[in-house]
Protein backbone atom coordinates (compact mmCIF):
# COMPACT_ATOMS: atom_id res chain seq x y z
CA UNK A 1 0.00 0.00 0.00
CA UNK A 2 2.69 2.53 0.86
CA UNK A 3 4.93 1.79 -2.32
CA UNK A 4 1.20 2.85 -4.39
CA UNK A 5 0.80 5.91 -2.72
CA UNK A 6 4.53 6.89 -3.54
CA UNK A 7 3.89 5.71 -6.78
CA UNK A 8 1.11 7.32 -7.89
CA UNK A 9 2.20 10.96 -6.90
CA UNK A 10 4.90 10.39 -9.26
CA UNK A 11 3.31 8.96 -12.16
CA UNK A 12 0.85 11.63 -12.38
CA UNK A 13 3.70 14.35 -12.29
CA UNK A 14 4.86 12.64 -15.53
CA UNK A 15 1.60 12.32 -16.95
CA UNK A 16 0.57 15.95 -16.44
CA UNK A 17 3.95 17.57 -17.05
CA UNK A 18 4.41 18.54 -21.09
CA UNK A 19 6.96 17.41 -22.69
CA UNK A 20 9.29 20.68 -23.54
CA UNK A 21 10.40 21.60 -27.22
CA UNK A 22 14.04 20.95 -25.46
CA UNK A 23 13.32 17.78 -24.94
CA UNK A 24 13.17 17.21 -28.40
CA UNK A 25 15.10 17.97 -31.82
CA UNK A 26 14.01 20.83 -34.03
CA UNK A 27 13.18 18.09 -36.91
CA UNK A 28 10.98 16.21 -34.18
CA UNK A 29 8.80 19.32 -33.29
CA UNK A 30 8.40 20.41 -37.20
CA UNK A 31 7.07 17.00 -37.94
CA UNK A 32 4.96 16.83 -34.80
CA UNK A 33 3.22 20.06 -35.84
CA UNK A 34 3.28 19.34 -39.50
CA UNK A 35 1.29 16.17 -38.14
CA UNK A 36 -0.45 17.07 -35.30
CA UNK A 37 -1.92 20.70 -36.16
CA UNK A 38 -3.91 22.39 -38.60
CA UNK A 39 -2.54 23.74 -41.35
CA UNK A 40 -3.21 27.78 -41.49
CA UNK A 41 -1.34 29.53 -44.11
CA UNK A 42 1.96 29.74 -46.28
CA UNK A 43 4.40 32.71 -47.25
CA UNK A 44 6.52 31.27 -50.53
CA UNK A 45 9.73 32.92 -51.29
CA UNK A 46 8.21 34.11 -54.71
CA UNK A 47 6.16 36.42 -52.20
CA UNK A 48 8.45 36.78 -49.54
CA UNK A 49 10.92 38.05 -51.94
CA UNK A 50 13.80 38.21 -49.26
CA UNK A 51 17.66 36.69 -49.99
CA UNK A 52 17.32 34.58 -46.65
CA UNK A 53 14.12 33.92 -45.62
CA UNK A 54 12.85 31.12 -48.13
CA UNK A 55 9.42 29.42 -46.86
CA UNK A 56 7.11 30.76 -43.79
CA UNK A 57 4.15 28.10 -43.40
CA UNK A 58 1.72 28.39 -40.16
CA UNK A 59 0.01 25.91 -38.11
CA UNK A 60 -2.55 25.80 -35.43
CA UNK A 61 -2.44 23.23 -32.64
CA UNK A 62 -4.12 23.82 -29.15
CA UNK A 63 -4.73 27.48 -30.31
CA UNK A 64 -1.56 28.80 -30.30
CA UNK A 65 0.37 29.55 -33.35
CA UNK A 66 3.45 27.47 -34.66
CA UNK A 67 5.73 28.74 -37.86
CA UNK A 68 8.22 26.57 -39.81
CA UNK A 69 10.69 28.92 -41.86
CA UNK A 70 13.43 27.91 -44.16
CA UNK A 71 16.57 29.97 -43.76
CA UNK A 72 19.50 30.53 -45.98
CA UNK A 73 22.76 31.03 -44.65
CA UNK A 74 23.94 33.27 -46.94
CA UNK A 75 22.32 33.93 -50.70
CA UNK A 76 24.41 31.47 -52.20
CA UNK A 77 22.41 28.32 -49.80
CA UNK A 78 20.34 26.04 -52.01
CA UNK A 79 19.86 23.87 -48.94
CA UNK A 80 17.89 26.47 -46.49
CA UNK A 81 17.58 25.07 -42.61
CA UNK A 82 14.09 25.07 -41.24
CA UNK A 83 13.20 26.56 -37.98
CA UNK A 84 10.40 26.14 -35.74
CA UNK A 85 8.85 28.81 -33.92
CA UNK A 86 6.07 28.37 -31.39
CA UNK A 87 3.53 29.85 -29.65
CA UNK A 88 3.05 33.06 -32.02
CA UNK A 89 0.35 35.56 -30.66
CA UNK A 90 -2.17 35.28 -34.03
CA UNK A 91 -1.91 38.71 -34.13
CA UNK A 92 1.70 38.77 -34.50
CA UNK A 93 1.16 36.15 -37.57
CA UNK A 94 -1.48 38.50 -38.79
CA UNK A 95 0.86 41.51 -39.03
CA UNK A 96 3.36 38.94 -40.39
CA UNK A 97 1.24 37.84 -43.63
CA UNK A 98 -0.44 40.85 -44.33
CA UNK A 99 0.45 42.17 -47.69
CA UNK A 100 -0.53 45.55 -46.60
CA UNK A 101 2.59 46.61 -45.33
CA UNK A 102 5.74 49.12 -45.94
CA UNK A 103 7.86 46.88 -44.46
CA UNK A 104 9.35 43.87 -45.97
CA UNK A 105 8.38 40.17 -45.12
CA UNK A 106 12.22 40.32 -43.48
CA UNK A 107 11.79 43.13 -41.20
CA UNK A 108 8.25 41.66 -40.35
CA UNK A 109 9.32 37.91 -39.54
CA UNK A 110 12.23 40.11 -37.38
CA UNK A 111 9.88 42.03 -35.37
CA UNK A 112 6.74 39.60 -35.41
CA UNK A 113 8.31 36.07 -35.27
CA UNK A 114 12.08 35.61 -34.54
CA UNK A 115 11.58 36.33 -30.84
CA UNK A 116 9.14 33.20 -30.54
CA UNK A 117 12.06 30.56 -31.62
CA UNK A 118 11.64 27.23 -29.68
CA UNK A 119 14.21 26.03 -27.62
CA UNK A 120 14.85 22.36 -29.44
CA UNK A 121 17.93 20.95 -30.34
């Protein structure tokens, strides 16, 4: 009786406790929310028209906001690493993808998005 009640203390503290985007890698999380939440929008570098910032797709999962973004090293990168970013305000992705702007999609993704980086490996 006494090794249940020590027990169960513990396995609800695992059960309840999220798992956190460090726990994971950065290829992990992308897939999880590529899988797990609902697609919202997409930003293609034809529009984005920026010499590092490549891709900038949105998804939804447990109402927060999650962005993937490819990013080029330099403008010489065909191979662009993606990023995940989580837990965007939806306003911040609103002033983001809005094409009624004078500020480029770069300076937008810095002042809307870049802050919001998860902490993965």
């Amino acid at each position: 009786m006494l090794k249940q009640l020590i027990l169960t203390p513990t396995f609800f503290a695992f059960t309840i406790a999220p798992i956190s985007a460090q726990d994971t890698t950065c290829d992990e999380l992308a897939n999880f929310v590529k899988s797990k939440g609902y697609y919202k929008a997409n930003v293609p570098s034809y529009i984005l028209d920026s010499e590092w910032l490549t891709d900038v797709t949105a998804y939804s999962y447990e109402y927060k906001v999650y962005v993937i973004a490819k990013v080029k090293k330099n403008e010489w990168d065909f191979s662009p690493k993606s990023y995940v970013f989580c837990g965007i305000p939806e306003n911040n992705w609103n002033k983001f993808s809005s094409s009624y702007s004078d500020n480029t999609y770069g300076e937008r993704f810095h002042t809307y998005i870049m802050d919001y980086q998860c902490d993965c490996r």
